[in-house]
N, C-alpha and C. Protein backbone atom coordinates (compact mmCIF):
# COMPACT_ATOMS: atom_id res chain seq x y z
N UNK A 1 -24.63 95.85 79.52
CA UNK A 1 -24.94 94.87 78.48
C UNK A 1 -24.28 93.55 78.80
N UNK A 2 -24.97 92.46 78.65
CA UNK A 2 -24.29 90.97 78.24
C UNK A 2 -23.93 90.65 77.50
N UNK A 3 -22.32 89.82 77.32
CA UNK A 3 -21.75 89.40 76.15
C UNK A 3 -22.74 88.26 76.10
N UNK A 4 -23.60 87.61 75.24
CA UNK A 4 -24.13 86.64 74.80
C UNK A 4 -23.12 85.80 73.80
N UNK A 5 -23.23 84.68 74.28
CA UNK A 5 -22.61 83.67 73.43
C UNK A 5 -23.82 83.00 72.41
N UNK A 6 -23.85 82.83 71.21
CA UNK A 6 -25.03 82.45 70.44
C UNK A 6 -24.80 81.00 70.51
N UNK A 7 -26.07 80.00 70.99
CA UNK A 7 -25.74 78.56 70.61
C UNK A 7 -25.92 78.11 69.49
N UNK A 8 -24.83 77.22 69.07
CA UNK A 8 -24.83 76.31 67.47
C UNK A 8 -26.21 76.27 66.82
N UNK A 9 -27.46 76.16 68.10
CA UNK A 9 -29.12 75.95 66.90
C UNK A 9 -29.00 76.98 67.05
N UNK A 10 -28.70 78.06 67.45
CA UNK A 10 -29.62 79.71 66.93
C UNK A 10 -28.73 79.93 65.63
N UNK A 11 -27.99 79.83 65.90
CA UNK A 11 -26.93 80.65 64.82
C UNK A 11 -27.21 81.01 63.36
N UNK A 12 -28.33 80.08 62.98
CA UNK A 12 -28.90 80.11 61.85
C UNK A 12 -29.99 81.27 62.00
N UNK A 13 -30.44 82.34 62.55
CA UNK A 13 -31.01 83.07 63.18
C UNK A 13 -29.89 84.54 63.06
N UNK A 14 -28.84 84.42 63.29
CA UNK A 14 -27.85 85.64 63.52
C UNK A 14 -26.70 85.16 62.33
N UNK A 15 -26.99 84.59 61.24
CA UNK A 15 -25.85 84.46 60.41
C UNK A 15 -24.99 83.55 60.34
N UNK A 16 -24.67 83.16 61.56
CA UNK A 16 -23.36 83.00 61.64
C UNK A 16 -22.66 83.18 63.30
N UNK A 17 -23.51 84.62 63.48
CA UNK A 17 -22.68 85.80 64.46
C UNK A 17 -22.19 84.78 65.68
N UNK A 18 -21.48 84.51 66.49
CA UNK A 18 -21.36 83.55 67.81
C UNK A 18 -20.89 84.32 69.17
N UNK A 19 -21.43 85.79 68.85
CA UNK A 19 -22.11 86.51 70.56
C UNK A 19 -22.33 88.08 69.69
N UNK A 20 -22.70 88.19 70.63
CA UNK A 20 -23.78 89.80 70.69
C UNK A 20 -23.66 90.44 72.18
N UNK A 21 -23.84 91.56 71.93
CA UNK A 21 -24.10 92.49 73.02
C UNK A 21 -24.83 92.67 73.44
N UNK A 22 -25.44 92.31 74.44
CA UNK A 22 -27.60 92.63 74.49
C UNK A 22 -27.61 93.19 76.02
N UNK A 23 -28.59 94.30 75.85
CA UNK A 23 -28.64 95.24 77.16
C UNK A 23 -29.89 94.54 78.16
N UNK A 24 -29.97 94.34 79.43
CA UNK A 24 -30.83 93.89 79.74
C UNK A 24 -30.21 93.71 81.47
N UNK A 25 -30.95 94.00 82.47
CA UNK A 25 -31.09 93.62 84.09
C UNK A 25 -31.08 92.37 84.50
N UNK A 26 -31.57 91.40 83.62
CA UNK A 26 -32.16 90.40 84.08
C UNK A 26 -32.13 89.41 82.99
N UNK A 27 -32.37 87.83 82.88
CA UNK A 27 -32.16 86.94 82.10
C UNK A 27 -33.69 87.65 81.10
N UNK A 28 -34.40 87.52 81.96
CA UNK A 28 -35.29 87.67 80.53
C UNK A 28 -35.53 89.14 79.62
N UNK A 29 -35.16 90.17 80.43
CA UNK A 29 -34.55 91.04 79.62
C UNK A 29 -33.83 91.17 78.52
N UNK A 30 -32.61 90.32 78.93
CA UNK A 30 -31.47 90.13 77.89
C UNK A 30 -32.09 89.09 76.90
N UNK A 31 -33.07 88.20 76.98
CA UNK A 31 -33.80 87.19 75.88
C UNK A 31 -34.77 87.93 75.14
N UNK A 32 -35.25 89.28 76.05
CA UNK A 32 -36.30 90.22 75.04
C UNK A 32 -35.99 91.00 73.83
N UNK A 33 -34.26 91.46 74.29
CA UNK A 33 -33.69 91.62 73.87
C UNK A 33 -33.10 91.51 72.41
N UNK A 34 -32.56 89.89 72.95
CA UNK A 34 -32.16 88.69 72.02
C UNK A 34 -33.04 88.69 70.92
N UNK A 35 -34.41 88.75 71.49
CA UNK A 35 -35.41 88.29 70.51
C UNK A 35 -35.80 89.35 69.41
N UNK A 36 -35.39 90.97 69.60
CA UNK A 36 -35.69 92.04 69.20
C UNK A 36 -34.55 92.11 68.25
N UNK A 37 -33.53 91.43 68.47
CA UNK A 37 -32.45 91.65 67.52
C UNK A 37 -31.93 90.91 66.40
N UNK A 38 -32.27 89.28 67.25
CA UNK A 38 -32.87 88.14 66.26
C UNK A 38 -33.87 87.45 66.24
N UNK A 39 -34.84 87.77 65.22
CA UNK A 39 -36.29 87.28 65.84
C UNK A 39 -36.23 85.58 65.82
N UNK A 40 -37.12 85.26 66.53
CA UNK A 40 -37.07 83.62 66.85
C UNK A 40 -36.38 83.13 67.67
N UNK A 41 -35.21 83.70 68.46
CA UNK A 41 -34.53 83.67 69.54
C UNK A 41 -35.36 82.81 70.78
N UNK A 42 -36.65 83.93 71.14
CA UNK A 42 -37.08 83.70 72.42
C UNK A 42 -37.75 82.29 72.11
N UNK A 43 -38.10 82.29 71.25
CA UNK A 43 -39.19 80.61 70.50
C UNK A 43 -37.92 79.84 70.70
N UNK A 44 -36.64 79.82 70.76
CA UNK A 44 -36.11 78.69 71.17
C UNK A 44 -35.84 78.50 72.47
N UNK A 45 -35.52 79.24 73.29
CA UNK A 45 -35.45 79.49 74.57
C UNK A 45 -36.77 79.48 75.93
N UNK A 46 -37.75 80.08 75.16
CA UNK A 46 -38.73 80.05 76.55
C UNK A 46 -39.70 79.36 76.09
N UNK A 47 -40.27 78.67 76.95
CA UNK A 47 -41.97 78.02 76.77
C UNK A 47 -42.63 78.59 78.21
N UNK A 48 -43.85 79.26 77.77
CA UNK A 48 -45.07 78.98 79.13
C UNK A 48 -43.82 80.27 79.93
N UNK A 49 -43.05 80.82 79.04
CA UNK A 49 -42.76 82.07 80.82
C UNK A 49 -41.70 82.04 81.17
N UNK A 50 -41.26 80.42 81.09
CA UNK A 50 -40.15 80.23 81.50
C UNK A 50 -38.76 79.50 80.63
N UNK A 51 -37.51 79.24 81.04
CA UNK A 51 -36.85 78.60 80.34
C UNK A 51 -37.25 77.31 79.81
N UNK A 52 -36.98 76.56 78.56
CA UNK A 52 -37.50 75.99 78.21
C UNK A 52 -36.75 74.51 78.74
N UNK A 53 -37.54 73.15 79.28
CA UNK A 53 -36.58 72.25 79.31
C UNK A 53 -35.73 71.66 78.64
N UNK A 54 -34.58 71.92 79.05
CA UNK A 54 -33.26 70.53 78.25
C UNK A 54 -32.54 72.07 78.10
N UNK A 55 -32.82 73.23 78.55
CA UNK A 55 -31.99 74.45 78.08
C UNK A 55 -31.59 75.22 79.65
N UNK A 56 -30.24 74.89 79.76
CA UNK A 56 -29.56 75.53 80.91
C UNK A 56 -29.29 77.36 80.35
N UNK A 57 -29.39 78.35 81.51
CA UNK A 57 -28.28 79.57 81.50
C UNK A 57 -27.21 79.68 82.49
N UNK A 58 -26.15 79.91 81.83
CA UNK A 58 -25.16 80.17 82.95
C UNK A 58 -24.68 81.87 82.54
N UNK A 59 -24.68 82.25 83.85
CA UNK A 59 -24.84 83.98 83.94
C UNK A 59 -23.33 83.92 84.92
N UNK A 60 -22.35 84.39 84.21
CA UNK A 60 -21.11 84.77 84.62
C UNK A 60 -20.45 83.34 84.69
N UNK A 61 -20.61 82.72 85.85
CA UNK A 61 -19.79 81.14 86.09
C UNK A 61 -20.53 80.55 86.66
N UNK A 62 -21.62 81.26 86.93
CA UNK A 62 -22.77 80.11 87.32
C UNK A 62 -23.83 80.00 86.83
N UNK A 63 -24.46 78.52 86.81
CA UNK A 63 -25.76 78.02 86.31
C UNK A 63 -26.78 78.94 87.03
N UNK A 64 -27.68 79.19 85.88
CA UNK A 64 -28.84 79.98 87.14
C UNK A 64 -29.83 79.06 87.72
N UNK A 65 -30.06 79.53 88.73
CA UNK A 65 -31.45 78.58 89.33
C UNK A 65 -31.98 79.32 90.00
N UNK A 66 -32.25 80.88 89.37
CA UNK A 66 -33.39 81.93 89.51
C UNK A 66 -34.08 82.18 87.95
N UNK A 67 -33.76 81.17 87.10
CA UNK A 67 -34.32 81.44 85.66
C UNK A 67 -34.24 82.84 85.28
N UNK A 68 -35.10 83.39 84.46
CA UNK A 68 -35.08 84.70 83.76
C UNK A 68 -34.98 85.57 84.72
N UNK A 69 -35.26 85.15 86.52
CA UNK A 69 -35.14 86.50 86.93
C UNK A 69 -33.76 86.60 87.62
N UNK A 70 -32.83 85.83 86.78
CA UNK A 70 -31.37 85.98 87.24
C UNK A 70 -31.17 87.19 87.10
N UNK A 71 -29.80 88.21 87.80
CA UNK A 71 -29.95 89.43 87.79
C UNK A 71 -28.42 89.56 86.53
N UNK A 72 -28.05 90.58 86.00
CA UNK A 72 -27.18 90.80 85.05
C UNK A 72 -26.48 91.77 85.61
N UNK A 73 -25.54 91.71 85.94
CA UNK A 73 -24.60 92.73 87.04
C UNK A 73 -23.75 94.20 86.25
N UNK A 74 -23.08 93.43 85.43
CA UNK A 74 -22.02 94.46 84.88
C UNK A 74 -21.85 93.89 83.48
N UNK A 75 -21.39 95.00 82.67
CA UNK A 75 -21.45 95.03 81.06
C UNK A 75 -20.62 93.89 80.71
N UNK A 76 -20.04 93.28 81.50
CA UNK A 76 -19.17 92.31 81.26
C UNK A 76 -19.44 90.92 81.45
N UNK A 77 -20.73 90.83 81.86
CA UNK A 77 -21.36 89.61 82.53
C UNK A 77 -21.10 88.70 80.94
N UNK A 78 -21.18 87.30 81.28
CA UNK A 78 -21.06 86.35 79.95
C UNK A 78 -22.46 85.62 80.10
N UNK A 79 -23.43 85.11 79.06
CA UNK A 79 -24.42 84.44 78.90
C UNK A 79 -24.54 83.79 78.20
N UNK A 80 -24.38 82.48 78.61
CA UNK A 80 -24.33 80.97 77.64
C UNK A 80 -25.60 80.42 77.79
N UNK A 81 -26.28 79.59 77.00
CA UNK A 81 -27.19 78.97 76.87
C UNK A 81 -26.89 77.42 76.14
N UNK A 82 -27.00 76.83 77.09
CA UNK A 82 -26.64 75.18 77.00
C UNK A 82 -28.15 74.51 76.79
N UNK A 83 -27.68 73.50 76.18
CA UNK A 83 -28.37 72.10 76.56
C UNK A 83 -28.57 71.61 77.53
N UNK A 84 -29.15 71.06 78.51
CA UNK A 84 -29.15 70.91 79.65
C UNK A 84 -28.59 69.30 79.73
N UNK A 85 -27.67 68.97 80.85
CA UNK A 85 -27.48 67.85 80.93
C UNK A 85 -28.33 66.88 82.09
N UNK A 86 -28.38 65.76 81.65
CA UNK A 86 -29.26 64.97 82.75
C UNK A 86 -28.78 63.65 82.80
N UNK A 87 -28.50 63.12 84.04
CA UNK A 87 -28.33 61.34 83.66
C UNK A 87 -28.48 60.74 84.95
N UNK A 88 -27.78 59.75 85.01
CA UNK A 88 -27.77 59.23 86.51
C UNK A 88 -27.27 57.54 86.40
């Protein structure tokens, strides 16, 4: 399972709650998941399949840049879901 960290917009979705346990192989597993446990989850997170833009995952200490088919290693893995930053 992934410790999920809940972001500040979902939270209204889980109460309150600010992480969960969610079982899952893979990023989008753990969002099918997400979504099964708090519905409306995945509607903030994916469009068209994929992550949605302006929304980073970071899976353990790193940013993914295999999207949902990041892999989820051990029950201990951490899963944040950011805002994405952009500038220049």
């Amino acid at each position: 399972m992934a410790r999920v960290f809940i972001p500040q917009s979902l939270r209204k979705l889980t109460n309150g709650q600010l992480e969960a346990q969610i079982p899952g192989k893979n990023l989008r597993e753990v969002i099918g998941n997400l979504e099964k446990e708090f519905p409306g989850a995945a509607d903030y997170l994916i469009k068209d399949g994929n992550l949605k833009p302006g929304i980073a995952a970071v899976v353990g200490e790193q940013a993914t840049r295999q999207g949902l088919l990041h892999k989820i290693d051990d029950d201990e893995t951490e899963v944040h879901f950011l805002p994405a930053i952009a500038g220049g």
